[in-house]
C-alpha atoms as a PDB file:
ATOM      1  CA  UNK A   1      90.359 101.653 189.592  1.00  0.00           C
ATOM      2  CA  UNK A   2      94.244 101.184 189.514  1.00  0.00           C
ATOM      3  CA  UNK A   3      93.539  97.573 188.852  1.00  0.00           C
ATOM      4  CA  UNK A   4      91.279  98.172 186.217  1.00  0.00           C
ATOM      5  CA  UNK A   5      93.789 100.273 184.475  1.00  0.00           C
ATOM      6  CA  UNK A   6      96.308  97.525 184.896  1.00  0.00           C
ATOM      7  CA  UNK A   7      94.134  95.259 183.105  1.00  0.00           C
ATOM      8  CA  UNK A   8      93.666  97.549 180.856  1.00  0.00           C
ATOM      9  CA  UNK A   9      97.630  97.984 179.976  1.00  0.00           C
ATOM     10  CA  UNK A  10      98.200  94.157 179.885  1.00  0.00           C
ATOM     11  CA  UNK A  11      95.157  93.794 177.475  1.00  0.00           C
ATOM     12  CA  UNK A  12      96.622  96.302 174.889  1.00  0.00           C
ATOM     13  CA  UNK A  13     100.165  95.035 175.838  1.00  0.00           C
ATOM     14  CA  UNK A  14      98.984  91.533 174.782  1.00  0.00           C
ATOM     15  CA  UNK A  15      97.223  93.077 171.504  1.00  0.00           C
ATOM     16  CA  UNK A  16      99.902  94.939 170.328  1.00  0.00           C
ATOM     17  CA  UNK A  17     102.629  91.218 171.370  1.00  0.00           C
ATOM     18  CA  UNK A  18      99.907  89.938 168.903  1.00  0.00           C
ATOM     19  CA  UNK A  19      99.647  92.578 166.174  1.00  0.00           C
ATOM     20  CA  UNK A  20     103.697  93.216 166.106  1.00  0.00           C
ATOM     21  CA  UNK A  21     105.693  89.910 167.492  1.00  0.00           C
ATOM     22  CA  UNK A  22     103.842  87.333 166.175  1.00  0.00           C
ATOM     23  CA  UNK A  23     103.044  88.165 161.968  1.00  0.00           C
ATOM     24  CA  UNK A  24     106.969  88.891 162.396  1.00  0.00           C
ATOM     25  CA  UNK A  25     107.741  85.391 163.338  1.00  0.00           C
ATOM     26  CA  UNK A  26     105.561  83.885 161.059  1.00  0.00           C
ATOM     27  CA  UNK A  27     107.569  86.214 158.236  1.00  0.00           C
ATOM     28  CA  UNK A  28     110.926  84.990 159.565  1.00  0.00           C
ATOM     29  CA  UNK A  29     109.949  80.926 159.765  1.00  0.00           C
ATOM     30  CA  UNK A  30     108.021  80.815 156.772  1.00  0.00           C
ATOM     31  CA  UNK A  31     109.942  83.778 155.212  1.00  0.00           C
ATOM     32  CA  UNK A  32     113.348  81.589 155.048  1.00  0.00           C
ATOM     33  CA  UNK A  33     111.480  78.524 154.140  1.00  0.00           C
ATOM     34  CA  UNK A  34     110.202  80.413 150.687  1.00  0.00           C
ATOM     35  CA  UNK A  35     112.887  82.450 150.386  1.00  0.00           C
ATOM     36  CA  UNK A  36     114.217  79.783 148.240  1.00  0.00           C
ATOM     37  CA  UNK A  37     111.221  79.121 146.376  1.00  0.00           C
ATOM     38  CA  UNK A  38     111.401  82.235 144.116  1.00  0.00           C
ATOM     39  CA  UNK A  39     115.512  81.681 143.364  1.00  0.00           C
ATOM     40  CA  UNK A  40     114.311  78.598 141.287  1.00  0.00           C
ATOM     41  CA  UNK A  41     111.558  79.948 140.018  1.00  0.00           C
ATOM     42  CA  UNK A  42     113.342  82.505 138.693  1.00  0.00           C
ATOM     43  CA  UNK A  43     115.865  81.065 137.170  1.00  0.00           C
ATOM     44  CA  UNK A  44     113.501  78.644 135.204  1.00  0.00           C
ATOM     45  CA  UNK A  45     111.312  81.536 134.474  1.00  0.00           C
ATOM     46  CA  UNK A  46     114.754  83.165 132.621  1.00  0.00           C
ATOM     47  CA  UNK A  47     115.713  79.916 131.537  1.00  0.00           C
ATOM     48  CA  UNK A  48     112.272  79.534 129.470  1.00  0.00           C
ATOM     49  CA  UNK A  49     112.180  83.362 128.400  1.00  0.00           C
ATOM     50  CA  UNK A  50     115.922  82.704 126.681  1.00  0.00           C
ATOM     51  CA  UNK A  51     114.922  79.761 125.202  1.00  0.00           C
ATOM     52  CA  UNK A  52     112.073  81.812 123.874  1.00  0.00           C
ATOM     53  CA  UNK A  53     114.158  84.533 122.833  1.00  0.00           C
ATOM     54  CA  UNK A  54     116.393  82.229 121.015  1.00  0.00           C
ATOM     55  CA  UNK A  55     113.720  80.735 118.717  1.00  0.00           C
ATOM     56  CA  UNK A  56     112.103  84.371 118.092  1.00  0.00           C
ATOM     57  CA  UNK A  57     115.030  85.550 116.605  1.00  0.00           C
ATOM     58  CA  UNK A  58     115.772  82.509 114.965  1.00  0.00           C
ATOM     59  CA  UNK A  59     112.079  82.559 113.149  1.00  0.00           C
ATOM     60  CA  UNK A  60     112.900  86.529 112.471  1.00  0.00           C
ATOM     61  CA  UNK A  61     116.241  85.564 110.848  1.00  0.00           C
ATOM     62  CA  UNK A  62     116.738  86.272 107.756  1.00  0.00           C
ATOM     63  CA  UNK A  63     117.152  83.317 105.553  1.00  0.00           C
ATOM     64  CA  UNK A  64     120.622  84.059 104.331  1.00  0.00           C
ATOM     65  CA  UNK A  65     121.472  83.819 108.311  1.00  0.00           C
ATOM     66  CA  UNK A  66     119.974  80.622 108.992  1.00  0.00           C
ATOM     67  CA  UNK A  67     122.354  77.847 108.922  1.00  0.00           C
ATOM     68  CA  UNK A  68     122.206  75.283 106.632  1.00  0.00           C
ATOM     69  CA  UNK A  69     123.934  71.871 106.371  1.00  0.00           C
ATOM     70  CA  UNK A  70     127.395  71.919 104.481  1.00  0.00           C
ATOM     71  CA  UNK A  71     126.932  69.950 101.159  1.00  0.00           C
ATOM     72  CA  UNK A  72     128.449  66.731 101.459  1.00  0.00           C
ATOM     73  CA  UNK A  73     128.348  64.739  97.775  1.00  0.00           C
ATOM     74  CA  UNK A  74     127.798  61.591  99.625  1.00  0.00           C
ATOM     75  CA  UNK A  75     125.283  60.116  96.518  1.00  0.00           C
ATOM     76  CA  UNK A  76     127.156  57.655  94.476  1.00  0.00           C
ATOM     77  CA  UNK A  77     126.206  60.096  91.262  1.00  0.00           C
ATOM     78  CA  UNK A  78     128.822  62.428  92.412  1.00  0.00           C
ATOM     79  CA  UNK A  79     131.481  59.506  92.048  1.00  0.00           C
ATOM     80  CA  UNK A  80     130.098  58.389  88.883  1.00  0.00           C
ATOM     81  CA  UNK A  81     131.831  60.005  85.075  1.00  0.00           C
ATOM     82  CA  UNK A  82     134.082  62.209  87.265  1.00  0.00           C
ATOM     83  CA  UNK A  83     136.810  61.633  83.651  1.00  0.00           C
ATOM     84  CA  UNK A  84     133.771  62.847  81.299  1.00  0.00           C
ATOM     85  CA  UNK A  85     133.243  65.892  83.397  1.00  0.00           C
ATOM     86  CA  UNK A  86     136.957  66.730  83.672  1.00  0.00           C
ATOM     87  CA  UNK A  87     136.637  66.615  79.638  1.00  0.00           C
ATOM     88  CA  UNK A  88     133.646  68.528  79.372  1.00  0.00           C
ATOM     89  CA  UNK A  89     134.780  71.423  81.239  1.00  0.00           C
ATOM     90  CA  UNK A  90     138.260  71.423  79.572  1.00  0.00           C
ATOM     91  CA  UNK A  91     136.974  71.256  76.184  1.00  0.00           C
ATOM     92  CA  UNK A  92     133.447  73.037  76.232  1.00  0.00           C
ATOM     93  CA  UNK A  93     134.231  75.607  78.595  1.00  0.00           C
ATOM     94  CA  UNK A  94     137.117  76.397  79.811  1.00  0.00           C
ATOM     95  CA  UNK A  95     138.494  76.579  75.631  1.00  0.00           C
ATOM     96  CA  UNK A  96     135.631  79.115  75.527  1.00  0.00           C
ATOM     97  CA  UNK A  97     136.906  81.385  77.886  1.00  0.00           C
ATOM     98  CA  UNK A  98     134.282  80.704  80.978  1.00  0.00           C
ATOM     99  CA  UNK A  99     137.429  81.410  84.075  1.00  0.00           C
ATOM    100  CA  UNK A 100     135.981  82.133  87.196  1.00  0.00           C
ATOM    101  CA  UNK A 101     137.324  78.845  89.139  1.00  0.00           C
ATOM    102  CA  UNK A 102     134.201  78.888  91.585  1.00  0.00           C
ATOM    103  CA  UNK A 103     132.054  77.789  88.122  1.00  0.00           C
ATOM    104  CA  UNK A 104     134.756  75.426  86.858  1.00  0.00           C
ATOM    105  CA  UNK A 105     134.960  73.693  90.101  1.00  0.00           C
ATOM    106  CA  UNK A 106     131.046  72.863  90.100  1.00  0.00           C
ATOM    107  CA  UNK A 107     130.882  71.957  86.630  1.00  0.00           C
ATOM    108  CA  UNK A 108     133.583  69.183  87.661  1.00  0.00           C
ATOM    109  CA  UNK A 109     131.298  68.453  90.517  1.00  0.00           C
ATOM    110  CA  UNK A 110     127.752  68.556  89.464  1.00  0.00           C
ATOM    111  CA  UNK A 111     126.908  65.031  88.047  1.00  0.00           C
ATOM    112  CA  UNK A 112     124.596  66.386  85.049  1.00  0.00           C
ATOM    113  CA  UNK A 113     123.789  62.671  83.635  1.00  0.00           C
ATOM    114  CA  UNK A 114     121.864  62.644  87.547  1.00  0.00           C
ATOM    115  CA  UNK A 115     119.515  65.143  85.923  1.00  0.00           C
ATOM    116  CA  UNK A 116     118.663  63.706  82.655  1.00  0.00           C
ATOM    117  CA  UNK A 117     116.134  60.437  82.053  1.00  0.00           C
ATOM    118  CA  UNK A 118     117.895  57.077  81.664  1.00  0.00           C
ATOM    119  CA  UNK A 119     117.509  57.119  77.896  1.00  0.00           C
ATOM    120  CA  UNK A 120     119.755  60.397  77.841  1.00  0.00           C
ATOM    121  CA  UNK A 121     122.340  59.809  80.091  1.00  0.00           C
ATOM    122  CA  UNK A 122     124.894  58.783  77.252  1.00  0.00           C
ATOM    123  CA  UNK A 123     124.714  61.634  75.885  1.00  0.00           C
ATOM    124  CA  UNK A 124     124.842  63.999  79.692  1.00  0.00           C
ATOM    125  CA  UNK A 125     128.326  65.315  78.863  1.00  0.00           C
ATOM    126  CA  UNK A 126     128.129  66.449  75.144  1.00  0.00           C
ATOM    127  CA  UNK A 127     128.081  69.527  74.167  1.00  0.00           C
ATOM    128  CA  UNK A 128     124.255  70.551  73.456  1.00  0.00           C
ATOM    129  CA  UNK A 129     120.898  70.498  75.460  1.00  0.00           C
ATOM    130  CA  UNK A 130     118.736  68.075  76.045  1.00  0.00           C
ATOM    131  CA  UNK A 131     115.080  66.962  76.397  1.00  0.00           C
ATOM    132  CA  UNK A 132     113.985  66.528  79.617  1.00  0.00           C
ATOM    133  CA  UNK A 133     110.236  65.662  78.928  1.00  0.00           C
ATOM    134  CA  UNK A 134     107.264  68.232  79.339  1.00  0.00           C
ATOM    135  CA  UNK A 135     108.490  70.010  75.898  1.00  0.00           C
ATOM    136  CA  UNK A 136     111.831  71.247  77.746  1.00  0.00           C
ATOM    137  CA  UNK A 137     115.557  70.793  77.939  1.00  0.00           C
ATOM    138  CA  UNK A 138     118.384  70.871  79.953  1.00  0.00           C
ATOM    139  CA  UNK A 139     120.997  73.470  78.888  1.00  0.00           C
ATOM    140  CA  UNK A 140     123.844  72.779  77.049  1.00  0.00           C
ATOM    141  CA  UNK A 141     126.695  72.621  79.882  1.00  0.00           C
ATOM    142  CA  UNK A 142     128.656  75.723  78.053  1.00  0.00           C
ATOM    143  CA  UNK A 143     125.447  77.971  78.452  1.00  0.00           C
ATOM    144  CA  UNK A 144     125.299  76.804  82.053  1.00  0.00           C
ATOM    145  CA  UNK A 145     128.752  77.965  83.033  1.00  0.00           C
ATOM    146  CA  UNK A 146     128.360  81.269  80.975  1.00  0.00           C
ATOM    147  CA  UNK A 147     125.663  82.345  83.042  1.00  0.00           C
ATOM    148  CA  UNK A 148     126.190  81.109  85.933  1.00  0.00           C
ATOM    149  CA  UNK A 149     129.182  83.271  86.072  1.00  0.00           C
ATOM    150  CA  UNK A 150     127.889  85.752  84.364  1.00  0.00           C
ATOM    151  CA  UNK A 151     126.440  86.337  87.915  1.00  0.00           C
ATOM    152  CA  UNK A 152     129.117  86.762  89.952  1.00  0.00           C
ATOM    153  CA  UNK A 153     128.147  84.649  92.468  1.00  0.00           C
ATOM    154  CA  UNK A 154     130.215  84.659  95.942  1.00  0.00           C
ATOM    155  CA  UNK A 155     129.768  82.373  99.048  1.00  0.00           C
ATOM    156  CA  UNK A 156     127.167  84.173 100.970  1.00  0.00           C
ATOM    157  CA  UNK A 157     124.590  84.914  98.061  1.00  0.00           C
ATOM    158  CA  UNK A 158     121.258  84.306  97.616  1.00  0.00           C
ATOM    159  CA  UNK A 159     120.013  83.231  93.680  1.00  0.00           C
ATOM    160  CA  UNK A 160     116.482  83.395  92.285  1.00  0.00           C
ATOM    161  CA  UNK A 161     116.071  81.287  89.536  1.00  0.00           C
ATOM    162  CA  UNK A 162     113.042  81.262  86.854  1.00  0.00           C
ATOM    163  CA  UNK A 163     112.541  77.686  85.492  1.00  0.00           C
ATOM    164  CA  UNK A 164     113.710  75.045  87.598  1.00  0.00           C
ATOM    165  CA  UNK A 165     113.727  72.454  84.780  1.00  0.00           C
ATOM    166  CA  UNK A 166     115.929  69.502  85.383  1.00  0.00           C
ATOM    167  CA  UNK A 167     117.229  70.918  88.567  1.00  0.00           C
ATOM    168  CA  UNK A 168     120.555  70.680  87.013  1.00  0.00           C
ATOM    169  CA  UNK A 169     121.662  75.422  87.253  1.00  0.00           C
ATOM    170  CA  UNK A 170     120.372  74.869  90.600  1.00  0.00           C
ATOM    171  CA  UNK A 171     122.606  72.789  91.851  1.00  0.00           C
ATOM    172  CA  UNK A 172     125.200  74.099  90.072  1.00  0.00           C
ATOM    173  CA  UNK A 173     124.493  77.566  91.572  1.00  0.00           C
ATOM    174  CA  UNK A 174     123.951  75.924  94.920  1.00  0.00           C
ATOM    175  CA  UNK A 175     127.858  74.672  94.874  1.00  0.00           C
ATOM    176  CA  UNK A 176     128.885  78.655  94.613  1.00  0.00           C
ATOM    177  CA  UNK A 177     126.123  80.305  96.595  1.00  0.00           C
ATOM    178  CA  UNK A 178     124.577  80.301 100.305  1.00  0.00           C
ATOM    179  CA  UNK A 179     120.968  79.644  98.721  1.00  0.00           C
ATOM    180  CA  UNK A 180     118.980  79.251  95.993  1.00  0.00           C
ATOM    181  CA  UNK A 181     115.232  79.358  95.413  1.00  0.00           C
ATOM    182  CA  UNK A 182     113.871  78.475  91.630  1.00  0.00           C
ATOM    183  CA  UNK A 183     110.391  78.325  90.477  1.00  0.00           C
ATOM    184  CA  UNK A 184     108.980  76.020  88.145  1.00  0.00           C
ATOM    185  CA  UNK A 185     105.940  76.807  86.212  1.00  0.00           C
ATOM    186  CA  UNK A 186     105.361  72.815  85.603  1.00  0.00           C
ATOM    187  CA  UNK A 187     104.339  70.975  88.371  1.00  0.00           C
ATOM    188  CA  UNK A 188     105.503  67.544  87.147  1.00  0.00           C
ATOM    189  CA  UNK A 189     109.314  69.002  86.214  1.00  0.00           C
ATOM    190  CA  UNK A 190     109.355  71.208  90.123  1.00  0.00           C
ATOM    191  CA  UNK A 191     108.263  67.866  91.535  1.00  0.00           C
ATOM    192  CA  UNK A 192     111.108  65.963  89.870  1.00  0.00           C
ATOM    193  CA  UNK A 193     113.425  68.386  90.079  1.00  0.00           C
ATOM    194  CA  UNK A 194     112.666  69.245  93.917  1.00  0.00           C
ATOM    195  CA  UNK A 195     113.080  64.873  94.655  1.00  0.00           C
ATOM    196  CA  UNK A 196     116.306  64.716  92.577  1.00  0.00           C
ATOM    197  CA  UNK A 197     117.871  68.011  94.321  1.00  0.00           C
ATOM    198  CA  UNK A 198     116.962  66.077  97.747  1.00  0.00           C
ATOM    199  CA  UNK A 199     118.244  62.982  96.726  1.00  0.00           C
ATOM    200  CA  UNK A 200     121.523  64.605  95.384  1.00  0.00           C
ATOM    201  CA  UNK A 201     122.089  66.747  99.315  1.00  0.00           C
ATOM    202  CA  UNK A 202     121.011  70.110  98.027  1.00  0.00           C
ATOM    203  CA  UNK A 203     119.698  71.666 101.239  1.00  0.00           C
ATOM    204  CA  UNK A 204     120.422  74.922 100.057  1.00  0.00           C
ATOM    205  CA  UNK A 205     118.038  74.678  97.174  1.00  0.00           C
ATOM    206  CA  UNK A 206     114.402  75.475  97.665  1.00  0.00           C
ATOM    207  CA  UNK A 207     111.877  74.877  94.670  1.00  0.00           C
ATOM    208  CA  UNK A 208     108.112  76.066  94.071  1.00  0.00           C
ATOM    209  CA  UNK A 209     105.794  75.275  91.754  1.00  0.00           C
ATOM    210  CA  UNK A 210     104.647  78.233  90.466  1.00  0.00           C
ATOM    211  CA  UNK A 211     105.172  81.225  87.571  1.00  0.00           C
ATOM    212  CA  UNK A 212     108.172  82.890  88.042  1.00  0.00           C
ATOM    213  CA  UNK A 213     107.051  85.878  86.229  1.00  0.00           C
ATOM    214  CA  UNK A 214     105.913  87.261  89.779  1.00  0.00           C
ATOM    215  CA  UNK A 215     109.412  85.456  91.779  1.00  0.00           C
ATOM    216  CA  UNK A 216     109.729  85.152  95.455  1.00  0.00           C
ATOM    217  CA  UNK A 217     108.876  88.089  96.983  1.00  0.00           C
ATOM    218  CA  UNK A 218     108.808  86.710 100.306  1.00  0.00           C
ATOM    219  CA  UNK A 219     112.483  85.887 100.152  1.00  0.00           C
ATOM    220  CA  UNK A 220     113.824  89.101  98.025  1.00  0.00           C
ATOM    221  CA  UNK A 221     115.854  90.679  97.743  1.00  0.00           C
ATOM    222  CA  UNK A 222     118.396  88.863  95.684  1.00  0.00           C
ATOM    223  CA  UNK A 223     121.718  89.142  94.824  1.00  0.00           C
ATOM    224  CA  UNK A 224     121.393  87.497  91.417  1.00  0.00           C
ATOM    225  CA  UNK A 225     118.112  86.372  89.241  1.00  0.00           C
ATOM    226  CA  UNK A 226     118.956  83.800  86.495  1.00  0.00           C
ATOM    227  CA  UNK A 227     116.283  82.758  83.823  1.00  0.00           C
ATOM    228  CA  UNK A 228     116.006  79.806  81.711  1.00  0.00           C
ATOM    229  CA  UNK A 229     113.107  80.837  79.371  1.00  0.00           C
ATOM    230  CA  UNK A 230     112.915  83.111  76.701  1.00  0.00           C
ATOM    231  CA  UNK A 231     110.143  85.840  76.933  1.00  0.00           C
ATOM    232  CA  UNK A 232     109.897  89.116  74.966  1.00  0.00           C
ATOM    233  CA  UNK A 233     109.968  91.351  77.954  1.00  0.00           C
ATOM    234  CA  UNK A 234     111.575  91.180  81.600  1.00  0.00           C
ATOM    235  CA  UNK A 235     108.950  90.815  84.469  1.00  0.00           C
ATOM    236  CA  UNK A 236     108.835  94.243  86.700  1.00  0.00           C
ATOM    237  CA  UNK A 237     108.893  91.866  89.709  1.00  0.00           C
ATOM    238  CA  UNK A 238     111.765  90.695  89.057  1.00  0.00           C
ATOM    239  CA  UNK A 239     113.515  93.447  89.172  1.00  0.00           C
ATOM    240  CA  UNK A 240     112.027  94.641  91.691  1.00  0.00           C
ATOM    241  CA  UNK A 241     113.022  91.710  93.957  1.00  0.00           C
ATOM    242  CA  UNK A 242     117.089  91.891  92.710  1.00  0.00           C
ATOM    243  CA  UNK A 243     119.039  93.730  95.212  1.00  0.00           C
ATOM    244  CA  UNK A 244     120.794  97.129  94.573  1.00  0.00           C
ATOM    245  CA  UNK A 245     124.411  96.244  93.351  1.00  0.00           C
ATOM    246  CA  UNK A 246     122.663  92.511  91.919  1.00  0.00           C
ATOM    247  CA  UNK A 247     122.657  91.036  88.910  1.00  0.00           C
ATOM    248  CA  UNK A 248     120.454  89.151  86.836  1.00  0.00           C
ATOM    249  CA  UNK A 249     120.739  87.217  83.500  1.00  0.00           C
ATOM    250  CA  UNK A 250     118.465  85.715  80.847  1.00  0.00           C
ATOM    251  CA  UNK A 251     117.368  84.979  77.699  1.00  0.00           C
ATOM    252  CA  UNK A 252     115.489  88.220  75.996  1.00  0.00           C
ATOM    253  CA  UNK A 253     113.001  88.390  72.926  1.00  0.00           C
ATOM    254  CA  UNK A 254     110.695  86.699  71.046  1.00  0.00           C
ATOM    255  CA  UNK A 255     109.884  83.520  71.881  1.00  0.00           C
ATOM    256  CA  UNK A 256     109.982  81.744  68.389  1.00  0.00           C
ATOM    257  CA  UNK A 257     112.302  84.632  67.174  1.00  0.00           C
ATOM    258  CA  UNK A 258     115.399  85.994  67.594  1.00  0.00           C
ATOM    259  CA  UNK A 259     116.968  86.055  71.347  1.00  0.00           C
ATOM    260  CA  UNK A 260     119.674  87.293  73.278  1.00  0.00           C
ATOM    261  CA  UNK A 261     121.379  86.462  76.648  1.00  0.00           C
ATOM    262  CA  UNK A 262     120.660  90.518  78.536  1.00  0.00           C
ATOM    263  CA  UNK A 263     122.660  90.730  81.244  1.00  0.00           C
ATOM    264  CA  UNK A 264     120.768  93.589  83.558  1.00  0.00           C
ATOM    265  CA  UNK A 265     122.382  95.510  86.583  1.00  0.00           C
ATOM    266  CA  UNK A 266     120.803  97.563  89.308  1.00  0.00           C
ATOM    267  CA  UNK A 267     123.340 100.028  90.846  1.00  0.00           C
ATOM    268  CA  UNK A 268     122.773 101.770  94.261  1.00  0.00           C
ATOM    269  CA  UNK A 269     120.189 103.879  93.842  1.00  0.00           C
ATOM    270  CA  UNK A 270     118.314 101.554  92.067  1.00  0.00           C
ATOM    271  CA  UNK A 271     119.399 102.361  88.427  1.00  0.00           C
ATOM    272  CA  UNK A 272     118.846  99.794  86.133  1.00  0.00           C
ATOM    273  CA  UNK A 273     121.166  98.884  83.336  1.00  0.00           C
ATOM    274  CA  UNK A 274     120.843  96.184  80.220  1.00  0.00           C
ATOM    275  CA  UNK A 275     123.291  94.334  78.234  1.00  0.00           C
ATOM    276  CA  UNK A 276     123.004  91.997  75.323  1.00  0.00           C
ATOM    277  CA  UNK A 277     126.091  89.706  75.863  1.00  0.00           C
ATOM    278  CA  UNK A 278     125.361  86.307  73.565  1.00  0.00           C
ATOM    279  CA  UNK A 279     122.736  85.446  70.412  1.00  0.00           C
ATOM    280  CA  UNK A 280     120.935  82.369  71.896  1.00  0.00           C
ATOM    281  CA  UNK A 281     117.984  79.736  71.677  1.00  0.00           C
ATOM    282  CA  UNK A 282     116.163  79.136  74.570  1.00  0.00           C
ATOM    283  CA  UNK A 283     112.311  77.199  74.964  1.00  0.00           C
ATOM    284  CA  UNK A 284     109.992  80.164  75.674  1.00  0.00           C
ATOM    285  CA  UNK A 285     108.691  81.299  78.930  1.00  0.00           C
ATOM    286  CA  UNK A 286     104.675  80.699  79.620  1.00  0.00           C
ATOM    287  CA  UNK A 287     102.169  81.515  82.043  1.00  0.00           C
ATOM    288  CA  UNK A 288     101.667  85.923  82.873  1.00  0.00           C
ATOM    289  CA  UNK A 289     104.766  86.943  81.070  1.00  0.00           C
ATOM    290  CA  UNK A 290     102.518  85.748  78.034  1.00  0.00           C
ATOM    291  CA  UNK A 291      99.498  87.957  78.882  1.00  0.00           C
ATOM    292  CA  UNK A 292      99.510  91.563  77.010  1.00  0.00           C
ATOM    293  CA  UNK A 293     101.705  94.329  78.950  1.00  0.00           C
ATOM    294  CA  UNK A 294      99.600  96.579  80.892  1.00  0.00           C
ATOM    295  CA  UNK A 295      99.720 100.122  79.675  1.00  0.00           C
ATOM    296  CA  UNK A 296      99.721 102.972  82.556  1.00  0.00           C
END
């Protein structure tokens, strides 16, 4: 009996060496051979979810936070006329009291002739629009200056333009503001205009084909809206898209009539206020803005 019971003890002596001893050897041999395992893993797992991160909040930017190229006026255009520009601004703009230096500075810049067909490139630098095919023009270069800084455009702001034309107020704009995004309601000029811009080193310049009646709402709100065709009403969207404290300018009334340059202001709360500044002549605007107004 006593040796049964002996057996008995080593049996559950041995069961419990094997229950207890042995899983915590196998935890400390291959325990310390993992243990490093995870320390990689880990750190490539963080490595990945920061990279992640990173482009998440770069894709949720805003696009006045993105970063954008510097301009760098490497095209040979920018070279080209400098003498005629220097002359145009000192005798069509400046003398007509246009003195915010930010505007002077990229009418001097701005190569205009680059805008204008071959045939009208003589005459880039005078002082009066021009045709630019597809029934339009490019604005005379005084016009240009006046509203551009009618605007008040600073470093970090971000312009909506209606009527791309030539290209030519875009990049002009573009030399004073952080971005601009115009909107062409003919296809042929938004095409040109968008390859020229390119070809010039506008990055900050981004142009749809489209009607600008209805803007960019994806991109508002904007600091300033400028317009380049005359229509006999201002599009609710577009002020609706301009930014409390922005400003917006364009060409007001009827089409084949009688037109002024309104300069319109929304203050904080939203407020908006109108102001006929200059009696002007601009091509008319097409496409909704055309369409009867909708009575409520």
């Amino acid at each position: 009996m006593a040796a049964t019971n002996l057996w008995q003890v080593k049996k559950w002596l041995y069961a419990a060496v094997c229950l207890v001893i042995v899983p915590g050897i196998f935890t400390v041999v291959f325990g310390a051979g993992c243990a490093k395992e995870p320390e990689g893993i880990v750190a490539s797992q963080e490595a990945e979810a920061n990279q992640a991160a990173a482009q998440a909040e770069q894709k949720q930017k805003e696009p006045d936070e993105r970063e954008l190229p510097p301009l760098e006026h490497k095209h040979p255009a920018f070279a080209e006329r400098a003498e005629e520009r220097e002359r145009m601004v000192a005798r069509q703009i400046q003398a007509r009291n246009v003195k915010d230096p930010n505007v002077l500075a990229a009418m001097r810049t701005v190569p205009r002739h680059a805008f204008v067909r071959f045939l009208e490139q003589r005459y880039a630098y005078t002082d009066s629009p021009l045709p630019i095919g597809f029934d339009q023009t490019i604005s005379q270069p005084y016009i240009v200056a006046f509203m551009t800084e009618a605007l008040k455009l600073k470093p970090n702001s971000k312009v909506l333009e209606i009527g791309t034309g030539s290209g030519y107020q875009a990049a002009i704009c573009a030399e004073i503001a952080k971005q601009v995004y115009t909107i062409e309601i003919v296809e042929g000029l938004a095409n040109r205009a968008k390859k020229c811009l390119k070809e010039l080193g506008y990055p900050n310049v981004f142009v749809r084909f489209g009607d600008g009646f209805f803007g960019w709402e994806e991109e508002a709100p904007f600091d300033a809206i400028i317009g380049t065709a005359a229509a006999g009403r201002i599009p609710e969207p577009l002020l609706e898209q301009l930014k409390p404290g922005g400003r917006m300018i364009l060409p007001y009334g009827s089409p084949q009539g009688f037109q002024y340059l309104v300069v319109v202001t929304k203050d904080k709360e939203g407020k908006i206020r109108k102001e006929n500044v200059m009696p002007v002549r601009f091509v008319p605007m097409t496409g909704e803005v055309m369409k009867p107004e909708k009575k409520d």
